[in-house]
N, C-alpha and C. Protein backbone atom coordinates (compact mmCIF):
# COMPACT_ATOMS: atom_id res chain seq x y z
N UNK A 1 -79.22 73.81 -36.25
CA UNK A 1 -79.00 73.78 -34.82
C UNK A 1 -78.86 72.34 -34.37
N UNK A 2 -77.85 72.05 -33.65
CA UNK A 2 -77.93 70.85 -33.04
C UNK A 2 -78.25 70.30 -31.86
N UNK A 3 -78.78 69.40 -31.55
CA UNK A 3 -79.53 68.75 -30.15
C UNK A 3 -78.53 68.31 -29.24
N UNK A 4 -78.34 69.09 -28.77
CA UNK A 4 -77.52 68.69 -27.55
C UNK A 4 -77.70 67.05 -26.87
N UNK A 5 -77.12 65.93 -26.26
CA UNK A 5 -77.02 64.67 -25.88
C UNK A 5 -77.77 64.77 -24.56
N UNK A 6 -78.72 64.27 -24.48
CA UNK A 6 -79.05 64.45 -22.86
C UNK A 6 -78.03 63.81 -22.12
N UNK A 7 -77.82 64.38 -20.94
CA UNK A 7 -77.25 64.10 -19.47
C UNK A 7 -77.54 62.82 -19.14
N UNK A 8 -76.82 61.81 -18.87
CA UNK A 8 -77.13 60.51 -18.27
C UNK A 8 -76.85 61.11 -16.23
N UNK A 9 -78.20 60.68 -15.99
CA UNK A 9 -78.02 60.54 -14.34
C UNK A 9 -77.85 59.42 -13.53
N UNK A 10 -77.87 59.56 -12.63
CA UNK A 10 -77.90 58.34 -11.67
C UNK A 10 -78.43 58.31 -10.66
N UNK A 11 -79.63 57.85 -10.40
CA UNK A 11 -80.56 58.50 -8.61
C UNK A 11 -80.20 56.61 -7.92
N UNK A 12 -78.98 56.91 -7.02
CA UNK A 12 -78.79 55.90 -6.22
C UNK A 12 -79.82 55.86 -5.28
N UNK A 13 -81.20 55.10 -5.27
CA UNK A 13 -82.27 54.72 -4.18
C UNK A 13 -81.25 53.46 -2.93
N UNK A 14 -81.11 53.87 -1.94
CA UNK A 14 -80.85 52.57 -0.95
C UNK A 14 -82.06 51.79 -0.53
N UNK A 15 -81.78 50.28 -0.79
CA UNK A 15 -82.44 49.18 -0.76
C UNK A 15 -83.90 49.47 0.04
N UNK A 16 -83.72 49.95 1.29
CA UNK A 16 -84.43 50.00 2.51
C UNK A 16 -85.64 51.25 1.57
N UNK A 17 -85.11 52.09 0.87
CA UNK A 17 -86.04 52.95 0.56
C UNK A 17 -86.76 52.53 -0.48
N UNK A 18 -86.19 51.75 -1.33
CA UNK A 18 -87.11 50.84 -2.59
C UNK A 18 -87.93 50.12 -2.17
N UNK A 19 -87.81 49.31 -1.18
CA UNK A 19 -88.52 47.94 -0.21
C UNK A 19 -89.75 48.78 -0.08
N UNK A 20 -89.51 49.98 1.20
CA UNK A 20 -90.37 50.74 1.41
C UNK A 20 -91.25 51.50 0.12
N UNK A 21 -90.84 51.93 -0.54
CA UNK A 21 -91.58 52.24 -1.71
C UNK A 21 -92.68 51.26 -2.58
N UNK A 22 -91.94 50.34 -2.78
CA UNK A 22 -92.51 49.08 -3.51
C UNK A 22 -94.05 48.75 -2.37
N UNK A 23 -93.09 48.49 -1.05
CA UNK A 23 -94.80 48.34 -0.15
C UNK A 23 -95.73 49.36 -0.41
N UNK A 24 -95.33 50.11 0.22
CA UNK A 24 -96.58 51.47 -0.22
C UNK A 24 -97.24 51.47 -1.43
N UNK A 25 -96.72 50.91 -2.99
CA UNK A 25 -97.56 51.29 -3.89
C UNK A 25 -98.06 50.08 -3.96
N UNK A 26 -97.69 49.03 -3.52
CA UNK A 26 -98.40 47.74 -3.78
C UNK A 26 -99.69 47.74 -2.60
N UNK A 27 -99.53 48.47 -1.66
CA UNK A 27 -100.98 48.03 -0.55
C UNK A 27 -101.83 49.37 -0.81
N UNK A 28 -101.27 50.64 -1.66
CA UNK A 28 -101.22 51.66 -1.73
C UNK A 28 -101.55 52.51 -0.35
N UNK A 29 -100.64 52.60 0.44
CA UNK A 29 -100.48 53.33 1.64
C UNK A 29 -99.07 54.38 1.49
N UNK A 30 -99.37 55.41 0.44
CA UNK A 30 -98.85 56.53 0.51
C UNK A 30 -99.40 57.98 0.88
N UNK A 31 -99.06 58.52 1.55
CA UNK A 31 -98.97 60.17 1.53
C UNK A 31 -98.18 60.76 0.86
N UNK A 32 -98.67 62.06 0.79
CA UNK A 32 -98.57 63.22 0.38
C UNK A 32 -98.37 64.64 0.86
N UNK A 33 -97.26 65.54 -0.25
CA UNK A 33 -97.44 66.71 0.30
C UNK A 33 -97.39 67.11 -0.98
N UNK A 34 -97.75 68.41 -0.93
CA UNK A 34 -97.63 69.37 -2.26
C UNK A 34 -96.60 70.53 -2.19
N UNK A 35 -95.64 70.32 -3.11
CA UNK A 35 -94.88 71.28 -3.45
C UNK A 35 -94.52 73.13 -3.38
N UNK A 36 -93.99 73.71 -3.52
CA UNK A 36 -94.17 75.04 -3.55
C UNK A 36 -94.82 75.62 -5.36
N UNK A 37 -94.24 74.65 -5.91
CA UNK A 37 -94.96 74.80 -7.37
C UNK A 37 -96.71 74.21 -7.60
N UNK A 38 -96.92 73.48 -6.62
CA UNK A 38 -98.43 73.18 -6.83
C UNK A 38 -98.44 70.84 -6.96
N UNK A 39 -97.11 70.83 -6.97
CA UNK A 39 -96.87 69.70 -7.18
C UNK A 39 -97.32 68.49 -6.42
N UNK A 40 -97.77 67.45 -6.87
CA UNK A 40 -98.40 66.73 -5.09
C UNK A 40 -97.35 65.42 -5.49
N UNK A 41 -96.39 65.59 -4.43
CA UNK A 41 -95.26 64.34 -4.00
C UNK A 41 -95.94 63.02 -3.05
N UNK A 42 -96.05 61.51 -3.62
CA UNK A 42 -96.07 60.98 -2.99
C UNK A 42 -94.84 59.98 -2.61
N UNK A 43 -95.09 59.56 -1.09
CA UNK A 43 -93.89 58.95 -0.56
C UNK A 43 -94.69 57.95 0.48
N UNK A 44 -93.85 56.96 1.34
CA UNK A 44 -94.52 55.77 2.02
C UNK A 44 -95.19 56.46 2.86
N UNK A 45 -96.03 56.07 3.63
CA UNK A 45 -96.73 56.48 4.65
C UNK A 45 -95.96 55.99 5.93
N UNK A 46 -95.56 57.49 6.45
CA UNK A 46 -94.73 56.82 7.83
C UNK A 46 -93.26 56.70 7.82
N UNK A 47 -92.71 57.41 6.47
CA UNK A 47 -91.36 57.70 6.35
C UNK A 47 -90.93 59.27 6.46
N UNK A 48 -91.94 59.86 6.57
CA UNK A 48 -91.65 61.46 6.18
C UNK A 48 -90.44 61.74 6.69
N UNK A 49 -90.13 61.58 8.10
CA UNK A 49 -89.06 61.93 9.06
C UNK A 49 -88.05 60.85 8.83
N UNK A 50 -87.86 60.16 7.63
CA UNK A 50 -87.15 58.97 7.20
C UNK A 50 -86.29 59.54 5.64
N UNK A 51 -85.01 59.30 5.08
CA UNK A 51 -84.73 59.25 3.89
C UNK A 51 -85.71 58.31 3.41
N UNK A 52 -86.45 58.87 2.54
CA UNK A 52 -87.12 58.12 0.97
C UNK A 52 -87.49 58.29 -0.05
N UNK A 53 -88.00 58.04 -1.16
CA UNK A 53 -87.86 57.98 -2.25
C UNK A 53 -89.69 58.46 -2.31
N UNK A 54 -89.66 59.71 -3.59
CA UNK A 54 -90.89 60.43 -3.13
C UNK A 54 -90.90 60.61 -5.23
N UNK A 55 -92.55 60.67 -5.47
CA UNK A 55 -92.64 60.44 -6.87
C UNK A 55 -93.63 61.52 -7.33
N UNK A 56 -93.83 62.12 -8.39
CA UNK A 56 -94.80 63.16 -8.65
C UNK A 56 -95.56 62.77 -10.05
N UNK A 57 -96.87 62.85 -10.25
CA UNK A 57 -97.21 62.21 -11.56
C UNK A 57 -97.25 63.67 -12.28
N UNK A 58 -96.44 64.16 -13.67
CA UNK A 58 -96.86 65.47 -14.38
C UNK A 58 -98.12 66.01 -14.62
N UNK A 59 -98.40 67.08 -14.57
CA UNK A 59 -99.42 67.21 -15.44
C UNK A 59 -99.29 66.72 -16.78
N UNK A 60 -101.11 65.87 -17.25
CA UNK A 60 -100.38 65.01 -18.74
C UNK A 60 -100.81 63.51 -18.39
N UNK A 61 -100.24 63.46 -17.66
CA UNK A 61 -99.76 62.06 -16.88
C UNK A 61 -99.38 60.97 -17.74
N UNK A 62 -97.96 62.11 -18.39
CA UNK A 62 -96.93 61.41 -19.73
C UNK A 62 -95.63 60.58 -18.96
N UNK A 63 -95.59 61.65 -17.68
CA UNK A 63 -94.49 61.67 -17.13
C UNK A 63 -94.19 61.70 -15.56
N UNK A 64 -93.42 60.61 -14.97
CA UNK A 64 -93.41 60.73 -13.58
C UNK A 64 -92.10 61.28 -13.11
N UNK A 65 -91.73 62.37 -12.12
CA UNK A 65 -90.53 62.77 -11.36
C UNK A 65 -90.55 61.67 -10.05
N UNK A 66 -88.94 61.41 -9.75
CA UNK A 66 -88.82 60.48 -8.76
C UNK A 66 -86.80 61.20 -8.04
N UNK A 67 -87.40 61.00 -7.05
CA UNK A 67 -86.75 61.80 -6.24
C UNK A 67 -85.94 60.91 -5.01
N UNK A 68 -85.28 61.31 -4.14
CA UNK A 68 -84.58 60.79 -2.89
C UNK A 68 -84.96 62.20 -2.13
N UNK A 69 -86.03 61.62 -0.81
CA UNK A 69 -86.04 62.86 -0.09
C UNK A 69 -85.07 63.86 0.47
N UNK A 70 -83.66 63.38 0.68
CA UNK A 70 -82.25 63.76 0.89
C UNK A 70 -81.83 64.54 -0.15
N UNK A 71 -82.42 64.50 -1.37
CA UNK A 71 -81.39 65.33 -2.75
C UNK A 71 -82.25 65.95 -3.67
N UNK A 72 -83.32 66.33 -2.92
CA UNK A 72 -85.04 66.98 -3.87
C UNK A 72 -84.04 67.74 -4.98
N UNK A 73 -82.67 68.50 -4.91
CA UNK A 73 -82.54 69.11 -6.33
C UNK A 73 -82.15 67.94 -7.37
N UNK A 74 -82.22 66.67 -7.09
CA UNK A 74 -81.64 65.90 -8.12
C UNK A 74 -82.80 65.36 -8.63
N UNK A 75 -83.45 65.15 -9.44
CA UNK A 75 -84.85 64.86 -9.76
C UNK A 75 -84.75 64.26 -11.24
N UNK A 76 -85.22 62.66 -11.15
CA UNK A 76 -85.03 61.83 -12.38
C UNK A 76 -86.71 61.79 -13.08
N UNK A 77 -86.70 62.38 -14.47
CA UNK A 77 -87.69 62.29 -15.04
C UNK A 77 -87.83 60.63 -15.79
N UNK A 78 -88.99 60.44 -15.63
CA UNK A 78 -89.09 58.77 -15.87
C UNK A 78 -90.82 59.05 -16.82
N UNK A 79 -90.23 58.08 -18.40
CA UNK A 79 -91.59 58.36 -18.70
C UNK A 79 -92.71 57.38 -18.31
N UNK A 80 -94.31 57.61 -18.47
CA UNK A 80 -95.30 56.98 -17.54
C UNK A 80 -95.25 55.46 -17.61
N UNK A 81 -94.22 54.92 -19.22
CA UNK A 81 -94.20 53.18 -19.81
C UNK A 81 -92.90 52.85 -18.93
N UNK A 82 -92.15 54.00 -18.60
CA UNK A 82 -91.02 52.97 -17.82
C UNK A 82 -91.46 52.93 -16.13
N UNK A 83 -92.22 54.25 -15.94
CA UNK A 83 -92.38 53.84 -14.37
C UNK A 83 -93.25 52.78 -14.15
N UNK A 84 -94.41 52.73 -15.19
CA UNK A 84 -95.46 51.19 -15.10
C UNK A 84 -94.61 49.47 -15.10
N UNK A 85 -92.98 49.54 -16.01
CA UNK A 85 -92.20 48.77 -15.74
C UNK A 85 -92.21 48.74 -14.52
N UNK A 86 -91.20 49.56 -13.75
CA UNK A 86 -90.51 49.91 -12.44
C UNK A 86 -91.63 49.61 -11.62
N UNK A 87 -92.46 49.87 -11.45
CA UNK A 87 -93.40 49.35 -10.43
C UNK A 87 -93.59 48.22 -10.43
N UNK A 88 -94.30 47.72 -12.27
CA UNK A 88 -94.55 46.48 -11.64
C UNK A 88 -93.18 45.24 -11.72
N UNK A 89 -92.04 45.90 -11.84
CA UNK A 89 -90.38 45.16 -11.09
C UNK A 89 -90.53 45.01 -9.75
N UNK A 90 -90.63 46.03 -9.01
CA UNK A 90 -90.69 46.47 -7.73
C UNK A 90 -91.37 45.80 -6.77
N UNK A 91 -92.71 45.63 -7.98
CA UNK A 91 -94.20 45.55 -6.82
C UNK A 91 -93.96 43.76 -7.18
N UNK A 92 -93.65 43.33 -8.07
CA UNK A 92 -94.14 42.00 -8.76
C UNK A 92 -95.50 41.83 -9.53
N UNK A 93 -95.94 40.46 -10.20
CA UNK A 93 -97.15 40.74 -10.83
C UNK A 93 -98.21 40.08 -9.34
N UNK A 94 -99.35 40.56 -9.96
CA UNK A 94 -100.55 40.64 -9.07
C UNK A 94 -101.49 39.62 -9.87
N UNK A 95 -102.22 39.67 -9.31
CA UNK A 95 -103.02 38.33 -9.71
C UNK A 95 -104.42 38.42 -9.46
């Protein structure tokens, strides 16, 4: 049997929603909602009624989902060593 090639995606985040993201996990001032599956989505605090960029840690916590509140069916699985990159890209180093 052969393994099919995974799908290359593309989750275009706009600037304004990364900025916003990056703040929130760096002062950590995010909310939350939970899913219809049991899922708990966090996103900035104070964007809800805003396009943004909303993240879910798996059960496991092998694996993070990251999303655009505008396109919830498009959903980029990111594993837990690249989102710890991505954050700390995002956030910068801390000190």
């Amino acid at each position: 049997m052969e393994i099919p090639e995974p799908e290359k995606a593309e989750l275009r985040i706009p600037k304004a929603a990364l900025e916003a993201l990056a703040a929130a996990v760096e002062v950590r001032t995010v909310a939350t909602v939970k899913d219809g599956d049991g899922l708990d989505w966090y996103y900035p605090v104070g964007t809800r009624d805003e396009d943004h960029v909303e993240f879910a840690l798996l059960p496991g916590g092998e694996e993070v989902f990251l999303r655009m509140s505008s396109r919830r069916d498009q959903t980029l699985v990111v594993r837990i060593e690249q989102w710890h990159k991505l954050v700390g890209h995002i956030v910068g180093p801390t000190a």
